[in-house]
C-alpha atoms as a PDB file:
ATOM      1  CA  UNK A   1      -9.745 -17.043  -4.095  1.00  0.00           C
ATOM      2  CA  UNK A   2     -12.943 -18.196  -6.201  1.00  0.00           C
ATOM      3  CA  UNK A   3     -13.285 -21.715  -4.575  1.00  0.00           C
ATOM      4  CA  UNK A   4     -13.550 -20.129  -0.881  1.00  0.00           C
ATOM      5  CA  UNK A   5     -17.287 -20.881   0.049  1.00  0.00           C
ATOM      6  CA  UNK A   6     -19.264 -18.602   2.763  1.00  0.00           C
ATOM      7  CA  UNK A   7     -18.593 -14.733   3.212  1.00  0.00           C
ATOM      8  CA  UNK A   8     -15.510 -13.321   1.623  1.00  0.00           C
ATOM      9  CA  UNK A   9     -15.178  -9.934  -0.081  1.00  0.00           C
ATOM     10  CA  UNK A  10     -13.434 -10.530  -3.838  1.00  0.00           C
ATOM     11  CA  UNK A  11      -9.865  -8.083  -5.159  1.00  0.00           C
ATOM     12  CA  UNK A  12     -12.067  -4.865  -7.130  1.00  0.00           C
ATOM     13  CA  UNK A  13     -11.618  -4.583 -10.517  1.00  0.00           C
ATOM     14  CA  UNK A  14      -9.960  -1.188 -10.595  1.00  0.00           C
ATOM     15  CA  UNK A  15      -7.521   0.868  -8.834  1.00  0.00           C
ATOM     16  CA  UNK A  16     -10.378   3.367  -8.587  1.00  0.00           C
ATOM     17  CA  UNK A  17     -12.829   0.829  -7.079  1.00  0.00           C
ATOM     18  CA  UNK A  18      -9.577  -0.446  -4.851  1.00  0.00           C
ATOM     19  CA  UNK A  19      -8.926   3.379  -3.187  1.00  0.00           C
ATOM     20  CA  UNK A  20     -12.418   3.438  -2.288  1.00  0.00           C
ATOM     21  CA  UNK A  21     -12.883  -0.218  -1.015  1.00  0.00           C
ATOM     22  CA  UNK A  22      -9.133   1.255   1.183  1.00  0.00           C
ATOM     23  CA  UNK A  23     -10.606   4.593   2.040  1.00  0.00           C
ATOM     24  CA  UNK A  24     -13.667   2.795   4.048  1.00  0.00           C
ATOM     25  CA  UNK A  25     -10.794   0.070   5.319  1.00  0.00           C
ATOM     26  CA  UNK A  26      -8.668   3.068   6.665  1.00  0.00           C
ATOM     27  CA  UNK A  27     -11.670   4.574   8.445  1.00  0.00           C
ATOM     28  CA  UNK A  28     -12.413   1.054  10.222  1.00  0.00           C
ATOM     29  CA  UNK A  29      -8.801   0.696  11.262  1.00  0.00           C
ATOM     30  CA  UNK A  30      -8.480   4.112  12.535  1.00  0.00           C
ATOM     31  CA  UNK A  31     -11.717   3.617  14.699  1.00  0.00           C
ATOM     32  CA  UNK A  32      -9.978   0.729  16.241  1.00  0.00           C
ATOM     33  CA  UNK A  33      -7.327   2.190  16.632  1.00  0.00           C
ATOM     34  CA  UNK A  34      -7.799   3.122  20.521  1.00  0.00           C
ATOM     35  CA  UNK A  35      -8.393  -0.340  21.101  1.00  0.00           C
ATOM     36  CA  UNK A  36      -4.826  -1.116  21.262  1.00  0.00           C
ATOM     37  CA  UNK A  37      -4.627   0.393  24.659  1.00  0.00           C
ATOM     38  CA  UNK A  38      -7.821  -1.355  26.453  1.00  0.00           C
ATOM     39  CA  UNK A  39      -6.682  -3.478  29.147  1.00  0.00           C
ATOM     40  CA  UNK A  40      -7.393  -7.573  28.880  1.00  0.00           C
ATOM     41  CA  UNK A  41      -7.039  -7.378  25.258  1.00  0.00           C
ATOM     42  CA  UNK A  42      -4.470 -10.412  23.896  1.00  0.00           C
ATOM     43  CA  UNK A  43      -1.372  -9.393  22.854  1.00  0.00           C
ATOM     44  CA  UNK A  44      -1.873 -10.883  19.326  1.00  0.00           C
ATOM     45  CA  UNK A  45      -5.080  -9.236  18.964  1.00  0.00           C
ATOM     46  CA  UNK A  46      -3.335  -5.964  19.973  1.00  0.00           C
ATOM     47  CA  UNK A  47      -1.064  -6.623  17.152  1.00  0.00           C
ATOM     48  CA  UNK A  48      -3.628  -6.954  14.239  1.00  0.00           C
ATOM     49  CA  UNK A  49      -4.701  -3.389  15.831  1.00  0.00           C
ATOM     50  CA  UNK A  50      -1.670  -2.283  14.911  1.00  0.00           C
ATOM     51  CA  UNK A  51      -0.782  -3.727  11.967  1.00  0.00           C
ATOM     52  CA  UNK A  52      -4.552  -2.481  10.550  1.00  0.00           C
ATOM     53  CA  UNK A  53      -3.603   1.352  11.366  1.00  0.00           C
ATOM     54  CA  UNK A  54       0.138   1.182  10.388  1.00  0.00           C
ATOM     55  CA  UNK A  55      -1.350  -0.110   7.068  1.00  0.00           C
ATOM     56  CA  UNK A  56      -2.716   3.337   6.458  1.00  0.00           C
ATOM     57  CA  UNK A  57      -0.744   5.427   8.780  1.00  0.00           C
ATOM     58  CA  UNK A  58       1.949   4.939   6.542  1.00  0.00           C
ATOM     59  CA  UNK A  59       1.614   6.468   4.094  1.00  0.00           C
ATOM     60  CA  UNK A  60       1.632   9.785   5.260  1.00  0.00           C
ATOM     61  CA  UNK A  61       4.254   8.978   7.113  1.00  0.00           C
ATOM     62  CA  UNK A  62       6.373   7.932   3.935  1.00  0.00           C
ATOM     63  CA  UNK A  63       5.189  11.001   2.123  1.00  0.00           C
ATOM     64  CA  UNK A  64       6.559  12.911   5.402  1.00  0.00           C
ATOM     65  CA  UNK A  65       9.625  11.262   5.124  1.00  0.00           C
ATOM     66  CA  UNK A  66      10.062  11.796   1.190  1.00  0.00           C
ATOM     67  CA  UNK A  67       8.657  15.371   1.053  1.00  0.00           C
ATOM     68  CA  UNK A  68      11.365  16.380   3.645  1.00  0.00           C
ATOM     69  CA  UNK A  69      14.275  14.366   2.602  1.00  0.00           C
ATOM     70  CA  UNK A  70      13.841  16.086  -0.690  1.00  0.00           C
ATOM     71  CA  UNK A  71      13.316  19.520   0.764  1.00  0.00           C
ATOM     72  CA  UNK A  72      16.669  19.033   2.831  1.00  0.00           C
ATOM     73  CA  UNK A  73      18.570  17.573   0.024  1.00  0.00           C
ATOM     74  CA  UNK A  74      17.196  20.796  -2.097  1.00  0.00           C
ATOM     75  CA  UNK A  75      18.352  23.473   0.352  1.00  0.00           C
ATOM     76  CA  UNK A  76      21.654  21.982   0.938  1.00  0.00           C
ATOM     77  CA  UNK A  77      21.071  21.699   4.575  1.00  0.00           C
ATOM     78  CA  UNK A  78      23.916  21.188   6.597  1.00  0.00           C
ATOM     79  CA  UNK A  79      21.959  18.224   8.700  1.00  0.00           C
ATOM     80  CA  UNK A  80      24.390  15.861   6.662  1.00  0.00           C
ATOM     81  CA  UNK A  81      27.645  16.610   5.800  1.00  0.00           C
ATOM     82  CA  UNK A  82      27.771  15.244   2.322  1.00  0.00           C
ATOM     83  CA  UNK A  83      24.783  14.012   0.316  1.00  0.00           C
ATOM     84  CA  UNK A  84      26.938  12.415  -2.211  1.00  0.00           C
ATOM     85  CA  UNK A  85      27.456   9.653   1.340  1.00  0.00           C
ATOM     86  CA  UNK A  86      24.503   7.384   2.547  1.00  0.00           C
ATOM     87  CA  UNK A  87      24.019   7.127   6.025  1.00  0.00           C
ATOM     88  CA  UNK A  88      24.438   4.219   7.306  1.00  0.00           C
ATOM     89  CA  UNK A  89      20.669   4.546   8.692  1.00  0.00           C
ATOM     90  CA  UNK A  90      19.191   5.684   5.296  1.00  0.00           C
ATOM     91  CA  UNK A  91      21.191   2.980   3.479  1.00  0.00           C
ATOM     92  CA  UNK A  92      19.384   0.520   6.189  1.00  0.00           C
ATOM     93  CA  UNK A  93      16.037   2.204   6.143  1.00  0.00           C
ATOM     94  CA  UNK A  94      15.979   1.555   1.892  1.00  0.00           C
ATOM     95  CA  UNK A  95      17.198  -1.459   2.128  1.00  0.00           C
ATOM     96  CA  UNK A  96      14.852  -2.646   5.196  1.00  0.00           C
ATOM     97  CA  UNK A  97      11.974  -0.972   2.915  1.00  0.00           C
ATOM     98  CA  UNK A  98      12.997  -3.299  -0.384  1.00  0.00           C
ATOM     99  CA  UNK A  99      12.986  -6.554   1.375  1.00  0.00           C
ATOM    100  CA  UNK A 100       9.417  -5.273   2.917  1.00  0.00           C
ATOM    101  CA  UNK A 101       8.110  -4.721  -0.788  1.00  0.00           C
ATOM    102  CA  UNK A 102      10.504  -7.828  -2.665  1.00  0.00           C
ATOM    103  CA  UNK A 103      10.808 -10.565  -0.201  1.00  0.00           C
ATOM    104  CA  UNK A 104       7.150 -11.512  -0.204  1.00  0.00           C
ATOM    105  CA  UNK A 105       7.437 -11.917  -4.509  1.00  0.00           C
ATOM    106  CA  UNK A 106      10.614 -13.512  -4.562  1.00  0.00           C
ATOM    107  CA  UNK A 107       9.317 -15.948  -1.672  1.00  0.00           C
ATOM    108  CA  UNK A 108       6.391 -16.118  -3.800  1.00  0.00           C
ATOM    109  CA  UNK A 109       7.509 -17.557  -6.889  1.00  0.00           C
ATOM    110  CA  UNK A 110      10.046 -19.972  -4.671  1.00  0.00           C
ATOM    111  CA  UNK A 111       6.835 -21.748  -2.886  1.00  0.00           C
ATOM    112  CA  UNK A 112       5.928 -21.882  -6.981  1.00  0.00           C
ATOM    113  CA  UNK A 113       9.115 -23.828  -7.931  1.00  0.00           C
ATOM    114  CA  UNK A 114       9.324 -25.739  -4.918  1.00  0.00           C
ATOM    115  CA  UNK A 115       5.954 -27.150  -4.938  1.00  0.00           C
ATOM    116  CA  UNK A 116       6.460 -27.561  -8.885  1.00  0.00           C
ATOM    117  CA  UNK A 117       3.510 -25.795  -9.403  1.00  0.00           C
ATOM    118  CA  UNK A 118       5.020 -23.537 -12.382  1.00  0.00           C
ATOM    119  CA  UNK A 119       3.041 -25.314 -15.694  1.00  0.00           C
ATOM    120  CA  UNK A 120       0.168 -23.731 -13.663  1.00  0.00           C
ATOM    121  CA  UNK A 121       1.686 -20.068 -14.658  1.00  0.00           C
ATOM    122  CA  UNK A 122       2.548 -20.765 -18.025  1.00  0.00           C
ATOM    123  CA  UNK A 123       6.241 -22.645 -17.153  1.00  0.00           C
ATOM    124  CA  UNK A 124       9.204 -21.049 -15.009  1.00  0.00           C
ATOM    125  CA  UNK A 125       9.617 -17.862 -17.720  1.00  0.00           C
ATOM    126  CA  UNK A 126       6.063 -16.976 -17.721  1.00  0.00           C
ATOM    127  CA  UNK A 127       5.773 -16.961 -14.333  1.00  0.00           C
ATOM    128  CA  UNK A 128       9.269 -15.130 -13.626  1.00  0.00           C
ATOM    129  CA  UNK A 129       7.752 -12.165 -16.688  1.00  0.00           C
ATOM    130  CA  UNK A 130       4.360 -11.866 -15.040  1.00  0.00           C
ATOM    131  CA  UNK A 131       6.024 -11.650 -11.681  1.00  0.00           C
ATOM    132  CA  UNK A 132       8.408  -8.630 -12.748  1.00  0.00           C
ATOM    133  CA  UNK A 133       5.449  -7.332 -14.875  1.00  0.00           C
ATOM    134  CA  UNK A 134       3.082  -7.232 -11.382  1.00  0.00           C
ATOM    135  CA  UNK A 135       6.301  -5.542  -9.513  1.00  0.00           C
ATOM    136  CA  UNK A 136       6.320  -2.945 -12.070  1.00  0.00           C
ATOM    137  CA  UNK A 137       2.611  -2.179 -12.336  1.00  0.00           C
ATOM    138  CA  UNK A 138       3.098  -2.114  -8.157  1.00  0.00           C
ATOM    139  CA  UNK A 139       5.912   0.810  -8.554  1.00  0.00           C
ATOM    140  CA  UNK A 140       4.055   2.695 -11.110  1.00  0.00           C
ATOM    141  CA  UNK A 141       0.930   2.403  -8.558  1.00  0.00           C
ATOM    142  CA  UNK A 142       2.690   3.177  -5.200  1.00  0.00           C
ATOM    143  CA  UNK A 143       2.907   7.083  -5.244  1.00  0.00           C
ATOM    144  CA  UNK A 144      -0.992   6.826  -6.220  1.00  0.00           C
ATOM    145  CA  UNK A 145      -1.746   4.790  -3.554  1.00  0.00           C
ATOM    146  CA  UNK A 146       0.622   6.820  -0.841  1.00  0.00           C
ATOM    147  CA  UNK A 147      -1.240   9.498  -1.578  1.00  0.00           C
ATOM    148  CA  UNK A 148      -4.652   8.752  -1.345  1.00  0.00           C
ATOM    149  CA  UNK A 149      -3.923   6.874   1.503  1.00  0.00           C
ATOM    150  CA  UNK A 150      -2.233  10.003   2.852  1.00  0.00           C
ATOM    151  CA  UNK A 151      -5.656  11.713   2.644  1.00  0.00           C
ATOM    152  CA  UNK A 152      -7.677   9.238   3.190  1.00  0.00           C
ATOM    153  CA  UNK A 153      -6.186   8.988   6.839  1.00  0.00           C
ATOM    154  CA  UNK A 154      -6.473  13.157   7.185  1.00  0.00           C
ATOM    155  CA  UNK A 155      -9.867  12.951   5.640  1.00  0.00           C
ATOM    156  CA  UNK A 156     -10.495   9.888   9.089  1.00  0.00           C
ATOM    157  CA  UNK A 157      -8.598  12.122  11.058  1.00  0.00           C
ATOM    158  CA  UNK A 158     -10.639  15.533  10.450  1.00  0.00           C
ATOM    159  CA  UNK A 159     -14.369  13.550  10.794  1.00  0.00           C
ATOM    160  CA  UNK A 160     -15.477  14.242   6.688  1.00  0.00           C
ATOM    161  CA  UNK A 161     -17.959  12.127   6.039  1.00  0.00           C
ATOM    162  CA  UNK A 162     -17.587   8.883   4.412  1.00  0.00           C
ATOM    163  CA  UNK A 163     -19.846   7.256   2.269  1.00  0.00           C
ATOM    164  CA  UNK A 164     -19.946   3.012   2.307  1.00  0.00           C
ATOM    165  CA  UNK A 165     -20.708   1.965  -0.947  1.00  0.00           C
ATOM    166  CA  UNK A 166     -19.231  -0.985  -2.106  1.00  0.00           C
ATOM    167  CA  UNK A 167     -17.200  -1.000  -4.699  1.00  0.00           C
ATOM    168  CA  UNK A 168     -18.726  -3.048  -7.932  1.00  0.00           C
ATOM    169  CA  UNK A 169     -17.444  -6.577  -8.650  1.00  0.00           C
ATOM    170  CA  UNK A 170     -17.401  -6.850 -12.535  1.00  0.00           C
ATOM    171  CA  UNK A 171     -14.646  -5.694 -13.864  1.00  0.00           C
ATOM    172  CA  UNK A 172     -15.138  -2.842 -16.439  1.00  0.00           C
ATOM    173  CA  UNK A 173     -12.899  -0.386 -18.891  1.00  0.00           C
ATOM    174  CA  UNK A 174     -12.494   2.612 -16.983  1.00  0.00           C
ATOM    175  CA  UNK A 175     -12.163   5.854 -19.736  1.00  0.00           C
ATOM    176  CA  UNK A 176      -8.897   7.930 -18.886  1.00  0.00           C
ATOM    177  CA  UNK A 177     -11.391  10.907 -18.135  1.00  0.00           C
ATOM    178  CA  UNK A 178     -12.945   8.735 -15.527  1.00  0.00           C
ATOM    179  CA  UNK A 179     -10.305   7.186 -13.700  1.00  0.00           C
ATOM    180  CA  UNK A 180      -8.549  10.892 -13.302  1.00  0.00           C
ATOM    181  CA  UNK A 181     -10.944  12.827 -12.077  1.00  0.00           C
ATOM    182  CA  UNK A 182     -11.332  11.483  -8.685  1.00  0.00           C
ATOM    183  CA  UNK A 183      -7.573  11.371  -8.715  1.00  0.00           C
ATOM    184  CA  UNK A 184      -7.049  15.254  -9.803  1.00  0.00           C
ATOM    185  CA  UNK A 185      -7.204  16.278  -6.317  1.00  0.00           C
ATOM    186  CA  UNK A 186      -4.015  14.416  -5.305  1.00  0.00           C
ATOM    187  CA  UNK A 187      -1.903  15.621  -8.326  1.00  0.00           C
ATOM    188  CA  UNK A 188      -3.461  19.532  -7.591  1.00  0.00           C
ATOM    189  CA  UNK A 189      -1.437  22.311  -6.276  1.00  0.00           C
END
């Protein structure tokens, strides 16, 4: 939002500068964390507590969920009788899970239409193909982001210390060599 005056912190350019603007987020959430349980404290303001660790806390727990789903399903374990049959609570948790990550974009580019606002995105098409192009750069993104979210709450968890830069504001190419090396460690082992 470039017409916001005062103190505001603008998007990073990169998905590199991004993780490490979200690892020092996930280390502030954490720490208040505990605050959620302090007496006197209103029950909205509790809330945001919550909502600012569950941002971060996650992820791990969707990797959980995904690393031993697939483990289960790759054994054969007899935990469900037939894995060619959803469970009703599986079918519910994906579906609950794609209104979480579609609703907002499809309620997005209704406020659009309904304000009449879509010239300002290049007419209705334009604005429905850069809308499906964003949701696809999102999915490609997501398992990057789980992860590094996944240890950026371990590395919060385990005390390693955590240096506060802030991320630069110009955006800039990023060489492939650059932008995977601080990502090797997630793809390792």
């Amino acid at each position: 939002v470039s017409d916001l005056v005062g103190s505001y912190e603008q998007q990073p350019p990169d998905l590199l500068a991004e993780l490490q603007r979200d690892r020092r987020w996930c280390q502030g959430n954490l720490q208040n964390a505990r605050l959620m349980a302090e007496p006197g404290i209103h029950p909205v303001h509790r809330a945001m507590f919550v909502t600012g660790t569950m941002a971060y806390v996650s992820a791990p727990l969707w990797l959980a969920f995904l690393t031993l789903g697939t483990a289960l399903w790759l054994s054969g374990s007899s935990l469900v009788s037939s894995w060619n049959v959803l469970p009703a609570e599986l079918a519910g948790l994906w579906v609950w899970t794609l209104c979480l990550l579609f609703l907002p974009r499809v309620l997005g580019i209704a406020a659009v239409l309904m304000r009449g606002e879509q010239r300002q995105y290049g007419g209705v098409w334009g604005l429905v193909k850069s809308s499906v192009l964003e949701a696809g750069l999102a999915i490609v993104q997501a398992p990057v982001r789980m992860l590094a979210h996944s240890l950026f709450v371990l590395v919060a968890l385990t005390g390693i210390k955590l240096d506060w830069k802030s991320p630069p504001r110009e955006a800039n190419a990023v060489p492939w060599k650059v932008a995977a090396s601080p990502l090797a460690p997630l793809y390792s082992g």
